[in-house]
Protein backbone atom coordinates (compact mmCIF):
# COMPACT_ATOMS: atom_id res chain seq x y z
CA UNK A 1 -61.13 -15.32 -17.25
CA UNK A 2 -59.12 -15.92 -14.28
CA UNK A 3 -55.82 -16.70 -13.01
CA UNK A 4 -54.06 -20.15 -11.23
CA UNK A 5 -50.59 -19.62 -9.36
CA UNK A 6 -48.92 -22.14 -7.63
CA UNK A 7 -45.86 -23.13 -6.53
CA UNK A 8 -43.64 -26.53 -7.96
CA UNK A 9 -40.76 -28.16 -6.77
CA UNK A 10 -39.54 -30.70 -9.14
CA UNK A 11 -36.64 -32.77 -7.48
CA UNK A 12 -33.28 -33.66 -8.76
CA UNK A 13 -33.97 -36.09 -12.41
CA UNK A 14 -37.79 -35.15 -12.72
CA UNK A 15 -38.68 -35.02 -15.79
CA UNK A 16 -42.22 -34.19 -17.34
CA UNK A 17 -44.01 -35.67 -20.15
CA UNK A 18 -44.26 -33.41 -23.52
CA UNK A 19 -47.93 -31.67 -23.45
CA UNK A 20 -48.95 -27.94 -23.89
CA UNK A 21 -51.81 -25.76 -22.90
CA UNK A 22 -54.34 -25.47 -25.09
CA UNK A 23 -56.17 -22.40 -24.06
CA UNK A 24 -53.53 -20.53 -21.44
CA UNK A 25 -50.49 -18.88 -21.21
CA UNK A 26 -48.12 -19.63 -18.61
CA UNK A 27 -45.28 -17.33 -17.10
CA UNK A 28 -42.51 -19.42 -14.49
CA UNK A 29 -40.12 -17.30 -12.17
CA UNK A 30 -37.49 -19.87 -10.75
CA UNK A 31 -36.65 -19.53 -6.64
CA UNK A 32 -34.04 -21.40 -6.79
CA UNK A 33 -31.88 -24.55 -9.14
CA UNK A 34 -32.47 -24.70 -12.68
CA UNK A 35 -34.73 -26.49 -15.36
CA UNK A 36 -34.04 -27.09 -18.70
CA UNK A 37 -36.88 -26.69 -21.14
CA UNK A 38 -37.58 -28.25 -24.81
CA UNK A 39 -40.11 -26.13 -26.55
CA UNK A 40 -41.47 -25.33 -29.57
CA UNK A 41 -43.30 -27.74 -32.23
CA UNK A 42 -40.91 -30.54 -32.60
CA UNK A 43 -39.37 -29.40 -29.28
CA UNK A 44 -36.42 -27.83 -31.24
CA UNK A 45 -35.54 -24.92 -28.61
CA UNK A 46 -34.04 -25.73 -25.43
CA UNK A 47 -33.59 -22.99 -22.97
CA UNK A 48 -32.38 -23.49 -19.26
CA UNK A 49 -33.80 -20.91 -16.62
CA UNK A 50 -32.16 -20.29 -13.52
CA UNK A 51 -33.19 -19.24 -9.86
CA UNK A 52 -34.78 -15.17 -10.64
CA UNK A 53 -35.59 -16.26 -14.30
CA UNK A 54 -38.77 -15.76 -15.90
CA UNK A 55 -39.92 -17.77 -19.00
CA UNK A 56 -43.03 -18.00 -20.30
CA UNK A 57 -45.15 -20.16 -22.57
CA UNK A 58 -47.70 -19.06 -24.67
CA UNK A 59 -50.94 -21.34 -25.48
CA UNK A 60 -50.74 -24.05 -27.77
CA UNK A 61 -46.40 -24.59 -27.63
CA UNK A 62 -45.28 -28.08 -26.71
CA UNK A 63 -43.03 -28.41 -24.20
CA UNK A 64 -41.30 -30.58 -22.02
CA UNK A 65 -39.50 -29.59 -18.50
CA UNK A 66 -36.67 -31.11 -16.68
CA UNK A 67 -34.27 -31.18 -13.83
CA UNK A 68 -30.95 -32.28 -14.30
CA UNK A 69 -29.46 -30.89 -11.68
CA UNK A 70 -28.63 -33.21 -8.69
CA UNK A 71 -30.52 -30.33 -6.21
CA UNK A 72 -34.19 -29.42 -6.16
CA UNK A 73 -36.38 -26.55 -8.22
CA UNK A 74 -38.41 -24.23 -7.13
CA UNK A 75 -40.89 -22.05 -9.16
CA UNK A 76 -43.68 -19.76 -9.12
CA UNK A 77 -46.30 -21.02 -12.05
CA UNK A 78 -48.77 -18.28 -12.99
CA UNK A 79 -51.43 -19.15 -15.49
CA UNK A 80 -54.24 -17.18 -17.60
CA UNK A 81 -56.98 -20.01 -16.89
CA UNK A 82 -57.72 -20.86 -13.36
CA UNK A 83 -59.33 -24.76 -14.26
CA UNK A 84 -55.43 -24.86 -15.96
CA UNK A 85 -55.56 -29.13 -15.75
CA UNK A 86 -58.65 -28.67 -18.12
CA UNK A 87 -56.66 -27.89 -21.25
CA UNK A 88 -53.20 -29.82 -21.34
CA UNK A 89 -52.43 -32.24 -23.58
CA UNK A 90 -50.16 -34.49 -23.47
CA UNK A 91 -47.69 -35.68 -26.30
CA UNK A 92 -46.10 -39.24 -26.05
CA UNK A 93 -44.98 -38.91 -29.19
CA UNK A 94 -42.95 -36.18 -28.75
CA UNK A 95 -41.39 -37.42 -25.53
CA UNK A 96 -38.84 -39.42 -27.31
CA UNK A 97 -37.34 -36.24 -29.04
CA UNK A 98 -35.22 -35.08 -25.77
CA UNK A 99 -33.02 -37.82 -24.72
């Protein structure tokens, strides 16, 4: 048991690969921009969270993060597992779902 926090900027076009966490939850408050996230098994659900959002991501959903804006993002990631790195995997072949 445990927890990780840190803090991620993503700049303007970042874009992650698809992966999930296989054994943690994870909660994101934005500071400031916006990222839209693809979620869910076939990374059907797109939501976009703003600067004082919160979203979170429970273990085991496959998602995919992005910045579109042309500014940077700023969150707070909190997670349930403080060796977090240990359990993502990623999902190339979901990657190709969000254009």
């Amino acid at each position: 048991s445990g927890i990780c926090m840190h803090l991620l900027t993503m700049p303007p076009g970042a874009r992650a690969k698809a992966h999930m966490h296989e054994s943690h939850e994870t909660a994101i408050y934005v500071l400031s921009g916006e990222v839209h996230t693809w979620y869910g098994d076939r990374l059907e659900h797109h939501i976009v969270v703003k600067a004082g959002d919160l979203f979170y991501i429970p273990a085991g959903v496959p998602h995919l993060p992005a910045n579109l804006s042309g500014a940077p993002s700023s969150a707070v990631i909190a997670r349930t597992d403080p060796n977090e790195q240990e359990s993502v995997v990623l999902l190339p072949e979901l990657d190709g779902l969000v254009a």
